[in-house]
PDB file of N, CA and C in Angstrom:
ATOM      1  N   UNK A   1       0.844  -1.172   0.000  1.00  0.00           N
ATOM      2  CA  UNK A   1       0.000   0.000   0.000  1.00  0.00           C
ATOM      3  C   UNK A   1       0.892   1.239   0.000  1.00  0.00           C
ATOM      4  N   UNK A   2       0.224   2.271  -0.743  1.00  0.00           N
ATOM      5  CA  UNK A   2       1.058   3.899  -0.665  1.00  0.00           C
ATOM      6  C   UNK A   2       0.986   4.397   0.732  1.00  0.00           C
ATOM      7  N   UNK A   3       1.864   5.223   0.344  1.00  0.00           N
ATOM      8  CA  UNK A   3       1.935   6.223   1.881  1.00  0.00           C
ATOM      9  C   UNK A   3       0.900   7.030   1.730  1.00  0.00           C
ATOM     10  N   UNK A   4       0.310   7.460   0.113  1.00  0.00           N
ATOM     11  CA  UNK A   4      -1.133   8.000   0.397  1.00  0.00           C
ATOM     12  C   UNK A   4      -2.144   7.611   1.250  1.00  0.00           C
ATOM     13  N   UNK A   5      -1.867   6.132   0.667  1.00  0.00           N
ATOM     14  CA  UNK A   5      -3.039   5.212   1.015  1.00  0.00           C
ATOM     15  C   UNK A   5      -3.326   5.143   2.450  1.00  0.00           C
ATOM     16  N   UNK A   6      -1.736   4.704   3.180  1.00  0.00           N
ATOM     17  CA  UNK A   6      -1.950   4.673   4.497  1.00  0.00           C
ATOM     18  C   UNK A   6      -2.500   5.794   4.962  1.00  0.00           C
ATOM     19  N   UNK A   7      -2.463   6.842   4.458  1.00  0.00           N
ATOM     20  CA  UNK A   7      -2.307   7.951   5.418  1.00  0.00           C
ATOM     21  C   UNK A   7      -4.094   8.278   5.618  1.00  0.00           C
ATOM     22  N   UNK A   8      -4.680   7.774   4.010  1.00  0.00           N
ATOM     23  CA  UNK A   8      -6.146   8.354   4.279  1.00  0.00           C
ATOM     24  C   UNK A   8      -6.525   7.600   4.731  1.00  0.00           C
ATOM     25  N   UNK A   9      -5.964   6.141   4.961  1.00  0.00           N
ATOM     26  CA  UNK A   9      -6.853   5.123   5.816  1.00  0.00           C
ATOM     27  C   UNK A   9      -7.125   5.705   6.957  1.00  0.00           C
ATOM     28  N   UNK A  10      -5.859   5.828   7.796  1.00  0.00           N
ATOM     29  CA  UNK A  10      -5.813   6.190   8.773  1.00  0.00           C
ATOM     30  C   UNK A  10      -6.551   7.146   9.543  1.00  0.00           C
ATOM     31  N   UNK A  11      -7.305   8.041   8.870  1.00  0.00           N
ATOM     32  CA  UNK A  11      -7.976   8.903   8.878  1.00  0.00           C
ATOM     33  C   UNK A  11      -9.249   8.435   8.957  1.00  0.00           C
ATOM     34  N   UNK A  12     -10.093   7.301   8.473  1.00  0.00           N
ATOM     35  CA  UNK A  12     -11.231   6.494   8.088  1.00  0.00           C
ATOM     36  C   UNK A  12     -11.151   4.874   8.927  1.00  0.00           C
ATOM     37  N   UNK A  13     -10.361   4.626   9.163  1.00  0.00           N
ATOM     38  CA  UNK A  13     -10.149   3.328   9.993  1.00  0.00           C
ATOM     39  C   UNK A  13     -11.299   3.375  10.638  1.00  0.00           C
ATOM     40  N   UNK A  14     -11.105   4.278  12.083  1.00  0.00           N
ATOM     41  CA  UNK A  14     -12.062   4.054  12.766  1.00  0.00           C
ATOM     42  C   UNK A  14     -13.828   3.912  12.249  1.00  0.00           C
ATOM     43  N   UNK A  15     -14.280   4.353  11.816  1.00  0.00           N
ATOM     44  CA  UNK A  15     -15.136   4.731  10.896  1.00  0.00           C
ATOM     45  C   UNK A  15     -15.685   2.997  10.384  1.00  0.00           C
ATOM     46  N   UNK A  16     -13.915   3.052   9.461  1.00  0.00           N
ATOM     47  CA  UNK A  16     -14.279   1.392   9.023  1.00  0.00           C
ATOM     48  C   UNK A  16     -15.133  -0.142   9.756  1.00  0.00           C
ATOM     49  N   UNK A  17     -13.860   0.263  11.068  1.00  0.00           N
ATOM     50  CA  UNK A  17     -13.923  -0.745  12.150  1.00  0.00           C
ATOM     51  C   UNK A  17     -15.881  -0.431  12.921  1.00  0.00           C
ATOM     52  N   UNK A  18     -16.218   0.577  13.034  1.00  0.00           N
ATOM     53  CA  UNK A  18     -16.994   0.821  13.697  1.00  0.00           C
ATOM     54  C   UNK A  18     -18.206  -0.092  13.022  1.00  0.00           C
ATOM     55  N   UNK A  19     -18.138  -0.195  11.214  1.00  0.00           N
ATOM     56  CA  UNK A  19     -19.332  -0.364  10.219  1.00  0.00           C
ATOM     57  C   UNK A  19     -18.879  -1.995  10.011  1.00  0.00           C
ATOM     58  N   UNK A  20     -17.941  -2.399  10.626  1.00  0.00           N
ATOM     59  CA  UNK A  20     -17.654  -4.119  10.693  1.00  0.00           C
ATOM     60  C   UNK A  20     -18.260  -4.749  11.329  1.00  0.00           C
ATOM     61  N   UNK A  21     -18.184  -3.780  12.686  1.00  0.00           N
ATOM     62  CA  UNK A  21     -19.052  -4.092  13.939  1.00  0.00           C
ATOM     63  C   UNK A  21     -20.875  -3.705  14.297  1.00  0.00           C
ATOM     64  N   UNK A  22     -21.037  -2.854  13.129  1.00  0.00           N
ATOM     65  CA  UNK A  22     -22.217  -3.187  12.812  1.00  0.00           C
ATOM     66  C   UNK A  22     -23.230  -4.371  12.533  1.00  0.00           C
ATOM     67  N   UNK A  23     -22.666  -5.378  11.536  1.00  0.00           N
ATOM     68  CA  UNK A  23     -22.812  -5.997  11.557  1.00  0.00           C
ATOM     69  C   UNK A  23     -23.140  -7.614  12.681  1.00  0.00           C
ATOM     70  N   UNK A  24     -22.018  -7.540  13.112  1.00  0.00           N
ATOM     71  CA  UNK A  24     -22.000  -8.275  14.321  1.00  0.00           C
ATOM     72  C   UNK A  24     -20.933  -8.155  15.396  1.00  0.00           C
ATOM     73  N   UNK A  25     -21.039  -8.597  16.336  1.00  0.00           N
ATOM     74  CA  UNK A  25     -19.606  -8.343  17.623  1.00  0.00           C
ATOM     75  C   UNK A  25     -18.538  -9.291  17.055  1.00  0.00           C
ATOM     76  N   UNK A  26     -17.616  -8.735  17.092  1.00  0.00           N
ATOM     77  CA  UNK A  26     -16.222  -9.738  16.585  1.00  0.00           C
ATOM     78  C   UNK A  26     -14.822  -9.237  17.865  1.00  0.00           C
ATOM     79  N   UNK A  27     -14.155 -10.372  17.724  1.00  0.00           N
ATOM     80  CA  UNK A  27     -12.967 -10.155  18.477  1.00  0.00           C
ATOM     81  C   UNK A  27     -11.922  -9.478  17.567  1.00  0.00           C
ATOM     82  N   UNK A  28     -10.965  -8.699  18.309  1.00  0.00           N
ATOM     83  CA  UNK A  28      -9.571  -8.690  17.438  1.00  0.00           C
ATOM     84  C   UNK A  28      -8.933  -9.063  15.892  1.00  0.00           C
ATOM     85  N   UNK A  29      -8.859 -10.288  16.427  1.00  0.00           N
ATOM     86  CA  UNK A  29      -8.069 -11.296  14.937  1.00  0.00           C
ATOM     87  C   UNK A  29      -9.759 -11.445  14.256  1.00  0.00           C
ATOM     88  N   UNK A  30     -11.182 -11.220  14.170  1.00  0.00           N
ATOM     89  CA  UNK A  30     -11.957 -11.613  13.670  1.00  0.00           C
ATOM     90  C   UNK A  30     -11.784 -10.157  12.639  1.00  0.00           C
ATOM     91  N   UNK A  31     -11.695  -9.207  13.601  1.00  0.00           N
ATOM     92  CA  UNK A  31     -12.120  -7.602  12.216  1.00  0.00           C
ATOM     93  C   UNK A  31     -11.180  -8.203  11.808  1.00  0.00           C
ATOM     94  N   UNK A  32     -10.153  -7.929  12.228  1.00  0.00           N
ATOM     95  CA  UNK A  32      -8.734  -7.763  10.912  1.00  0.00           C
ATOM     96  C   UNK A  32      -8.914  -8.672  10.095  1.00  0.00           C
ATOM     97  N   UNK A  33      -9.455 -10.011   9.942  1.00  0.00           N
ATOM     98  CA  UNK A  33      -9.703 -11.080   8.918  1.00  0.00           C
ATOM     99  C   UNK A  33     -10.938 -10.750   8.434  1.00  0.00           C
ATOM    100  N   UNK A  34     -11.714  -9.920   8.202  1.00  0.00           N
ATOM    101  CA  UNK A  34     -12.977  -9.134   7.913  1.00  0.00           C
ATOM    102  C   UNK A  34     -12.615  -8.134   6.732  1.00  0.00           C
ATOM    103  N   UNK A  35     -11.784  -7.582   7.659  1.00  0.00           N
ATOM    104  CA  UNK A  35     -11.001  -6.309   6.713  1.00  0.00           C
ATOM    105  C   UNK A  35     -10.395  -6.543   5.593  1.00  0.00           C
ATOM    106  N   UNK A  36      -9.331  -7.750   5.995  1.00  0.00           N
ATOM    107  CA  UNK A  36      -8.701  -8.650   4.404  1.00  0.00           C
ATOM    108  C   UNK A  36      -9.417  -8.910   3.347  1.00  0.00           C
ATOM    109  N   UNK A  37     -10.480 -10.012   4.157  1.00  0.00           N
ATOM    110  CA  UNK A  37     -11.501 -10.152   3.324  1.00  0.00           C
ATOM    111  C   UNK A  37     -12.288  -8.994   2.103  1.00  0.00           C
ATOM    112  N   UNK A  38     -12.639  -7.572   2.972  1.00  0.00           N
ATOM    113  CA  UNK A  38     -12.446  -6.903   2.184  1.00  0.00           C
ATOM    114  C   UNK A  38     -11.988  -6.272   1.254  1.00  0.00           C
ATOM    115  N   UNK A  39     -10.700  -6.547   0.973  1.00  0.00           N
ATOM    116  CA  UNK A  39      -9.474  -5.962   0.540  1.00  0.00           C
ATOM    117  C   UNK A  39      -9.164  -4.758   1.089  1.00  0.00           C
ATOM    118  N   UNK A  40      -8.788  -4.912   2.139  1.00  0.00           N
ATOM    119  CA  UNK A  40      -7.614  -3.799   3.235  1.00  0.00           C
ATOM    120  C   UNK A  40      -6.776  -4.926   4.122  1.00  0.00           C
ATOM    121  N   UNK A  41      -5.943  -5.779   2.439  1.00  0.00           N
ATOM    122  CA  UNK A  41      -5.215  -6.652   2.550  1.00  0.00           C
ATOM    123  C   UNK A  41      -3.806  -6.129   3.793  1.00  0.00           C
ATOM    124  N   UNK A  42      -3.373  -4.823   3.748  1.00  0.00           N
ATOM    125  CA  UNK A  42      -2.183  -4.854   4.294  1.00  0.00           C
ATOM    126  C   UNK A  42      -2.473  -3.974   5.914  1.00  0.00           C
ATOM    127  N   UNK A  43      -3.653  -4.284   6.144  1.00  0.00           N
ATOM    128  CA  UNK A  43      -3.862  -3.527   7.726  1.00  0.00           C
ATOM    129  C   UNK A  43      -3.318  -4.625   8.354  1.00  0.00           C
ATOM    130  N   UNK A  44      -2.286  -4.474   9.696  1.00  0.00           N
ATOM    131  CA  UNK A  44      -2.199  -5.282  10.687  1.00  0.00           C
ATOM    132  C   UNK A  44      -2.968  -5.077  11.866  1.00  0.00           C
ATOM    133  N   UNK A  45      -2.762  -6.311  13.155  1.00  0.00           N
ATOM    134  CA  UNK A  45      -3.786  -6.539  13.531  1.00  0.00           C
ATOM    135  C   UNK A  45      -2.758  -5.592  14.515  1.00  0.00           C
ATOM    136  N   UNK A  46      -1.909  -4.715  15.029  1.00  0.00           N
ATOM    137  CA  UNK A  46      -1.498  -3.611  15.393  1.00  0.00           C
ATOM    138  C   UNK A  46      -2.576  -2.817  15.410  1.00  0.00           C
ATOM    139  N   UNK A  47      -2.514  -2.048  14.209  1.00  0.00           N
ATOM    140  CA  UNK A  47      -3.472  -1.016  13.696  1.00  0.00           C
ATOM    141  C   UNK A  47      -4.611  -1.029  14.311  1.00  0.00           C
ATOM    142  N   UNK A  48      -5.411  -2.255  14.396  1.00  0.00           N
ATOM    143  CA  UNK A  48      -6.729  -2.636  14.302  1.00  0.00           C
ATOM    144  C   UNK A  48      -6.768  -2.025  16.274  1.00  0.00           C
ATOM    145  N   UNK A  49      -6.095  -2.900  16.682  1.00  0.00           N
ATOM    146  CA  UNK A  49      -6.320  -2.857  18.271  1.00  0.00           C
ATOM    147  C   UNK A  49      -6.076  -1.919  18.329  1.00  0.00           C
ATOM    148  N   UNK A  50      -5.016  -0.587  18.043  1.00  0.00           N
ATOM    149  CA  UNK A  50      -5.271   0.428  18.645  1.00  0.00           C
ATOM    150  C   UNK A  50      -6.762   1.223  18.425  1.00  0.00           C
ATOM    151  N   UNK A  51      -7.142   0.792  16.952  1.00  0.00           N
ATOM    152  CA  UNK A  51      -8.766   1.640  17.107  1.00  0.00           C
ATOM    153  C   UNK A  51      -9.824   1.303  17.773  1.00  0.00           C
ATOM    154  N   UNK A  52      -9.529   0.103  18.425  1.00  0.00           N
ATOM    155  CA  UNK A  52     -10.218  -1.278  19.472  1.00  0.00           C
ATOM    156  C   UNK A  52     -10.129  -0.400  20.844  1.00  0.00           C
ATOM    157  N   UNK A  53      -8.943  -0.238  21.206  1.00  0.00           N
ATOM    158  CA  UNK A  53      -8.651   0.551  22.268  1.00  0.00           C
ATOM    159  C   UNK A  53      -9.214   1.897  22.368  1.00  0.00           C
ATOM    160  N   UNK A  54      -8.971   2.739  21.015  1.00  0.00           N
ATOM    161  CA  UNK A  54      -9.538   4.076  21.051  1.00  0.00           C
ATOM    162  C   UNK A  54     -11.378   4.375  20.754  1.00  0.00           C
ATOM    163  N   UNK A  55     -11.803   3.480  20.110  1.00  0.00           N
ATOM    164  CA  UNK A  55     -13.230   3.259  20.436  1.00  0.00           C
ATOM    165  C   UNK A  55     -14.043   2.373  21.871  1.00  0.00           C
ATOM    166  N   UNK A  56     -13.301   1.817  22.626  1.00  0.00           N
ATOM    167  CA  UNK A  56     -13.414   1.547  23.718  1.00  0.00           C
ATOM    168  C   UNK A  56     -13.865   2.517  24.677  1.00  0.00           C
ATOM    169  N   UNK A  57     -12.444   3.485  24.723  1.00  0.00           N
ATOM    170  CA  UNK A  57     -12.230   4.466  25.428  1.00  0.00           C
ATOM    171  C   UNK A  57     -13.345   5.425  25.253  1.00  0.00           C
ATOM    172  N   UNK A  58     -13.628   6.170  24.005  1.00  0.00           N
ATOM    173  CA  UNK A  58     -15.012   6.824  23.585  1.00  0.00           C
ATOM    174  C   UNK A  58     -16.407   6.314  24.077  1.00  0.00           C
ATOM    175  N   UNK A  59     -16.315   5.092  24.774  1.00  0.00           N
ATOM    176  CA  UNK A  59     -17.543   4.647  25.115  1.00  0.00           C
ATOM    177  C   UNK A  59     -18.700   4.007  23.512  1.00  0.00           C
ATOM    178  N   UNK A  60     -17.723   3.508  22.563  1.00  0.00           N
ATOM    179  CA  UNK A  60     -18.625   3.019  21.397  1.00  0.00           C
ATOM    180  C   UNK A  60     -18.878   1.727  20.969  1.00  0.00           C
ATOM    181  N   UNK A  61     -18.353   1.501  22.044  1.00  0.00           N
ATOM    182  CA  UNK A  61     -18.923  -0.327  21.743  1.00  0.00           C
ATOM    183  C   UNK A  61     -19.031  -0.850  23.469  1.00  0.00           C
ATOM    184  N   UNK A  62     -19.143  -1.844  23.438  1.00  0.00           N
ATOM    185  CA  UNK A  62     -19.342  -2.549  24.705  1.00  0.00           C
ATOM    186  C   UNK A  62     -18.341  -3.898  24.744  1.00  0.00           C
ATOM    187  N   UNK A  63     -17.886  -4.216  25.330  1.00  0.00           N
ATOM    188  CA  UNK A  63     -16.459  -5.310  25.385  1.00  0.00           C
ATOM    189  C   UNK A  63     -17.351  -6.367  26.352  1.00  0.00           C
ATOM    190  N   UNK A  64     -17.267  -7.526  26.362  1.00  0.00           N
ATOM    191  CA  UNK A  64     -17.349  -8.448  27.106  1.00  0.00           C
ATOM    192  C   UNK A  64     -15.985  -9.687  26.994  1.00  0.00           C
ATOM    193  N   UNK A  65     -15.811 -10.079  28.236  1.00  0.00           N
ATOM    194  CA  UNK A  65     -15.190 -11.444  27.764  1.00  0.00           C
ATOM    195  C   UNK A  65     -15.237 -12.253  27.401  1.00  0.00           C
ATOM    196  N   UNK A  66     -14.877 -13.076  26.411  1.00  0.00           N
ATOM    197  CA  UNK A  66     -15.262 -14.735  26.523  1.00  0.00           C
ATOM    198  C   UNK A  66     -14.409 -15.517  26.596  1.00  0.00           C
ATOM    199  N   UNK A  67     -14.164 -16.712  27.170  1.00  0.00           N
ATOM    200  CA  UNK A  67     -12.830 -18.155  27.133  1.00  0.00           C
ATOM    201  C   UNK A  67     -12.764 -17.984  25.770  1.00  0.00           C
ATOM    202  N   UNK A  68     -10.647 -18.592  25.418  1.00  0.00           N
ATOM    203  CA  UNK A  68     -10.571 -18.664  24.393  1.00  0.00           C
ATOM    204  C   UNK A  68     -10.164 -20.271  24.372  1.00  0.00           C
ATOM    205  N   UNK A  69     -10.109 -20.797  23.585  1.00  0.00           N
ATOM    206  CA  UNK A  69      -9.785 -22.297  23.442  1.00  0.00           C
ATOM    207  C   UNK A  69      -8.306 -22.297  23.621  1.00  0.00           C
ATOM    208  N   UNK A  70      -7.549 -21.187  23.197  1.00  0.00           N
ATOM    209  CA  UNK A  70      -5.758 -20.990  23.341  1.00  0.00           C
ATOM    210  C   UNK A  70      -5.725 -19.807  24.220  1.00  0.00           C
ATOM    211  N   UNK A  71      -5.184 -19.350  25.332  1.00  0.00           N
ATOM    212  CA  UNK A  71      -4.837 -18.643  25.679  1.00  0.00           C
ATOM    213  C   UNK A  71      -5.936 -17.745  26.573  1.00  0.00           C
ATOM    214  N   UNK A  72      -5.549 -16.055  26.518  1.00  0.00           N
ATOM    215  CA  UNK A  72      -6.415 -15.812  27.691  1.00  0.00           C
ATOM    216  C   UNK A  72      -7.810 -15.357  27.185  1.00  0.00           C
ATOM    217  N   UNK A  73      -8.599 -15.215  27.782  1.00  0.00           N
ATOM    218  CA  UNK A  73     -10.177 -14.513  27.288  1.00  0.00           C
ATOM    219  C   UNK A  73     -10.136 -13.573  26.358  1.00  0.00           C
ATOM    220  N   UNK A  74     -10.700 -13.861  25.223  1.00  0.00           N
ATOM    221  CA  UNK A  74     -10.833 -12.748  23.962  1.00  0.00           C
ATOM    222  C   UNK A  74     -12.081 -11.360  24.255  1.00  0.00           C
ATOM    223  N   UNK A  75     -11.424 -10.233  23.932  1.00  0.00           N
ATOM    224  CA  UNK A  75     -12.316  -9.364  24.102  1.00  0.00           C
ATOM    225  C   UNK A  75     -13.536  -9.294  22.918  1.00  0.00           C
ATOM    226  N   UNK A  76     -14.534  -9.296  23.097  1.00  0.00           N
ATOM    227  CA  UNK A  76     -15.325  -9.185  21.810  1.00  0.00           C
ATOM    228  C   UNK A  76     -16.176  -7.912  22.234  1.00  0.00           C
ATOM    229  N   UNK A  77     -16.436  -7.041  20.576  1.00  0.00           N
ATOM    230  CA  UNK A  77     -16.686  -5.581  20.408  1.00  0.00           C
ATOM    231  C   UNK A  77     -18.219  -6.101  20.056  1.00  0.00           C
ATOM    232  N   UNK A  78     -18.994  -5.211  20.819  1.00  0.00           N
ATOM    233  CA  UNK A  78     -20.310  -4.817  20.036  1.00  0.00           C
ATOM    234  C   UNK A  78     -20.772  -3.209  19.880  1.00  0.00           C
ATOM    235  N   UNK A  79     -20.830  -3.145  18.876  1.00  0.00           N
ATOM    236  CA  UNK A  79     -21.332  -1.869  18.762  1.00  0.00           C
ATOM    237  C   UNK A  79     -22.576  -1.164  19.306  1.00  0.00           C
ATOM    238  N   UNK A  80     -22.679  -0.280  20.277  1.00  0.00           N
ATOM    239  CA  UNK A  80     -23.222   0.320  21.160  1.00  0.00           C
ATOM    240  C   UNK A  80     -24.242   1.659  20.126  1.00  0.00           C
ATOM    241  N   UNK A  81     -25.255   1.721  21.262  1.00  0.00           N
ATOM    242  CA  UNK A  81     -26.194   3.175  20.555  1.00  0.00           C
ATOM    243  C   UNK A  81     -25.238   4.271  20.724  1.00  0.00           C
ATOM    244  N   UNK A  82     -24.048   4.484  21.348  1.00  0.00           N
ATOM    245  CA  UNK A  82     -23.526   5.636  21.086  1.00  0.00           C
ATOM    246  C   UNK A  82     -22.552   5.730  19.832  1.00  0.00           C
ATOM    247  N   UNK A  83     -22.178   4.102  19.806  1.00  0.00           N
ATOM    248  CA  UNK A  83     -21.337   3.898  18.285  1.00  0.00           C
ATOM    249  C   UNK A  83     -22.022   3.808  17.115  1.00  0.00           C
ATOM    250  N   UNK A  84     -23.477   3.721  17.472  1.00  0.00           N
ATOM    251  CA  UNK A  84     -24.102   3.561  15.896  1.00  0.00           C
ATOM    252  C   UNK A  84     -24.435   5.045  15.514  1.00  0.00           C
ATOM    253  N   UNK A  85     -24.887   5.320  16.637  1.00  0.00           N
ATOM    254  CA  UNK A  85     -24.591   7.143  16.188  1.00  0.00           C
ATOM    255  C   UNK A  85     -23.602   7.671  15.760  1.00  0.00           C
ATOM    256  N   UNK A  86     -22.346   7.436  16.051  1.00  0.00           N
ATOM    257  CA  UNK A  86     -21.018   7.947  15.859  1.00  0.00           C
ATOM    258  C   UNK A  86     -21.315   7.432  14.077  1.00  0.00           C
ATOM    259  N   UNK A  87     -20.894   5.883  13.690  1.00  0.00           N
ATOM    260  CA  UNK A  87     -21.260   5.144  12.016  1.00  0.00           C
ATOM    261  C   UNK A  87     -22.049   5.838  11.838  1.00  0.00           C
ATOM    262  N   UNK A  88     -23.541   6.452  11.938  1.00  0.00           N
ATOM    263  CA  UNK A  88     -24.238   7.353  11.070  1.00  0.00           C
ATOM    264  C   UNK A  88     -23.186   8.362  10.908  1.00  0.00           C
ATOM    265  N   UNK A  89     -22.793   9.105  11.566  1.00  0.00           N
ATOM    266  CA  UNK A  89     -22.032  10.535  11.590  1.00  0.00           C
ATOM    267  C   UNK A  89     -20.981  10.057  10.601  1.00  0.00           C
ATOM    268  N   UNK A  90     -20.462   9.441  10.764  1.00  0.00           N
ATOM    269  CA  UNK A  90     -19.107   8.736   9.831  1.00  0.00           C
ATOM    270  C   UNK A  90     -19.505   8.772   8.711  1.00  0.00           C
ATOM    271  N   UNK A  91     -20.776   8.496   8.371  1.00  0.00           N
ATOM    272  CA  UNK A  91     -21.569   8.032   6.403  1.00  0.00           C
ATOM    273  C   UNK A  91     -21.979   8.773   6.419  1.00  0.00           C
ATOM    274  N   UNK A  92     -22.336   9.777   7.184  1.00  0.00           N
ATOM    275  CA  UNK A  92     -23.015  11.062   6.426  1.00  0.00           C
ATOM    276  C   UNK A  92     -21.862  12.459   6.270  1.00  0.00           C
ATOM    277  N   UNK A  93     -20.972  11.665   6.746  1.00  0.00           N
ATOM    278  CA  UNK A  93     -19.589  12.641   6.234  1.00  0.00           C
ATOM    279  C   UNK A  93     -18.940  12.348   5.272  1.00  0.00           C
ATOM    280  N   UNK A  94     -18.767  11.196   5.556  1.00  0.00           N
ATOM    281  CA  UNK A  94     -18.023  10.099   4.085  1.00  0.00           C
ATOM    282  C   UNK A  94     -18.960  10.997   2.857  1.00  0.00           C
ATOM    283  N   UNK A  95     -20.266  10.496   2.905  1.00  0.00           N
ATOM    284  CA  UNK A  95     -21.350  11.036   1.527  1.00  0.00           C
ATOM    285  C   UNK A  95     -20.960  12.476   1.202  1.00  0.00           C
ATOM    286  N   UNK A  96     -20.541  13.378   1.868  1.00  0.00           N
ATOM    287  CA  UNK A  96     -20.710  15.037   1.944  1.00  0.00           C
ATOM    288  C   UNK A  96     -19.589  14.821   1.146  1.00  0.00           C
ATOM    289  N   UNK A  97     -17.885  14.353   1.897  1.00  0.00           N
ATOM    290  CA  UNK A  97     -16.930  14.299   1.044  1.00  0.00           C
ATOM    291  C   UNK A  97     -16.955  13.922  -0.349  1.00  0.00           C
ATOM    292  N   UNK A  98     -17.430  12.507  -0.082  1.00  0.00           N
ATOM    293  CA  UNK A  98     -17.856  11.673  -1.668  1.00  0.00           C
ATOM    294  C   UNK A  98     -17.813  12.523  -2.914  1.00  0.00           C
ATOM    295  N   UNK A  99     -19.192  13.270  -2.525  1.00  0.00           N
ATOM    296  CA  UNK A  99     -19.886  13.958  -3.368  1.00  0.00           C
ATOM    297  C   UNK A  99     -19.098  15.677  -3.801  1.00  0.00           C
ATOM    298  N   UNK A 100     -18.202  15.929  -2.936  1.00  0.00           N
ATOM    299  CA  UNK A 100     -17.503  17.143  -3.275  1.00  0.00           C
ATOM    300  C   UNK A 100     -16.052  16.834  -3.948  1.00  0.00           C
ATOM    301  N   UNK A 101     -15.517  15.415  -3.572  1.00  0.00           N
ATOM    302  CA  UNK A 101     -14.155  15.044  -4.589  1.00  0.00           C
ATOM    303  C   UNK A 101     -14.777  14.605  -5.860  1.00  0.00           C
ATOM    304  N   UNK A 102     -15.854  14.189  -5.926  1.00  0.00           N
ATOM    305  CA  UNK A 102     -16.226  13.855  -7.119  1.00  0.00           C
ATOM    306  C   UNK A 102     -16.372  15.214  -8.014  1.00  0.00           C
ATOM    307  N   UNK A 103     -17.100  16.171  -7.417  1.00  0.00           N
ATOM    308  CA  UNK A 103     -17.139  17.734  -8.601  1.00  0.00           C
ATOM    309  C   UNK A 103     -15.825  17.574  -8.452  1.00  0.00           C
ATOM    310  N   UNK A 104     -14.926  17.631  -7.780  1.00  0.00           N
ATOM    311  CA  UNK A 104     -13.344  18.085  -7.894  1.00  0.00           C
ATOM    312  C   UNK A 104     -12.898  17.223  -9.121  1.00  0.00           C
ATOM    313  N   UNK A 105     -13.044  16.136  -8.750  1.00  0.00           N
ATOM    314  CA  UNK A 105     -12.747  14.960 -10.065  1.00  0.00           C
ATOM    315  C   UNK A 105     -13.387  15.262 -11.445  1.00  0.00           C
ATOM    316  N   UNK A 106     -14.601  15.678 -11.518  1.00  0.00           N
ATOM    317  CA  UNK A 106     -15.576  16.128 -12.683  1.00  0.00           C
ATOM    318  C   UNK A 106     -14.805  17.463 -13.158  1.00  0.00           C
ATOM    319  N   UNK A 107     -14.019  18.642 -12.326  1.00  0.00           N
ATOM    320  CA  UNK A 107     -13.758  19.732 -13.423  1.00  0.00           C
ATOM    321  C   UNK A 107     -14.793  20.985 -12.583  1.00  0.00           C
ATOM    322  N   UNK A 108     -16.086  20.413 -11.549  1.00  0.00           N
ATOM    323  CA  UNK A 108     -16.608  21.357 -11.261  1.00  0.00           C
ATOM    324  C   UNK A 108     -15.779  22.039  -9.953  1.00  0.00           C
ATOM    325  N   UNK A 109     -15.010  22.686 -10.370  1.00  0.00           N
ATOM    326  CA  UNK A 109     -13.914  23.589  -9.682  1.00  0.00           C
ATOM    327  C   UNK A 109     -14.788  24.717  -9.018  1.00  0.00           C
TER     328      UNK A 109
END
């Protein structure tokens, strides 16, 4: 991936992670194999936990424990009414941008 690339991810990650967990509660190693799946082949699972950690902290998901079959209790994310509010806010910014790089892209300067 570019250093562009990284850089606007980085900017949208959270955002990303938040609309994974929409879907359903996943642990750790589950987004990041979510994300691949998507093709955001070169995110590590680094990356991932720190936005795990920093949406935690915001109060946007809810963590519970569960036993893991290897090792210690996996945290699993569910996305909370304050995080689904936050994902609306995220897509209705994403759309605003969308729609203004695109005139940029079109010539409407």
């Amino acid at each position: 991936m570019g250093r562009q690339m990284t850089e606007m991810l980085k900017g949208v990650l959270e955002g990303i992670v938040l609309a994974i967990l929409s879907g359903q509660p996943a642990y750790g190693y589950e987004i990041t194999a979510r994300l691949r799946a998507r093709g955001f082949t070169d995110i590590v699972e680094g990356t991932v936990y720190a936005v795990l950690v920093r949406i935690e902290q915001k109060g946007l998901v809810d963590v519970t424990k569960v036993p893991s079959e290897k090792g210690p209790p996996r945290k699993v994310y569910t996305l909370n009414d304050r995080g689904r509010t936050d994902l609306d806010e995220f897509w209705r910014t994403w759309g605003f941008l969308e729609e203004r790089l695109e005139q940029l892209k079109q010539g409407d300067n």
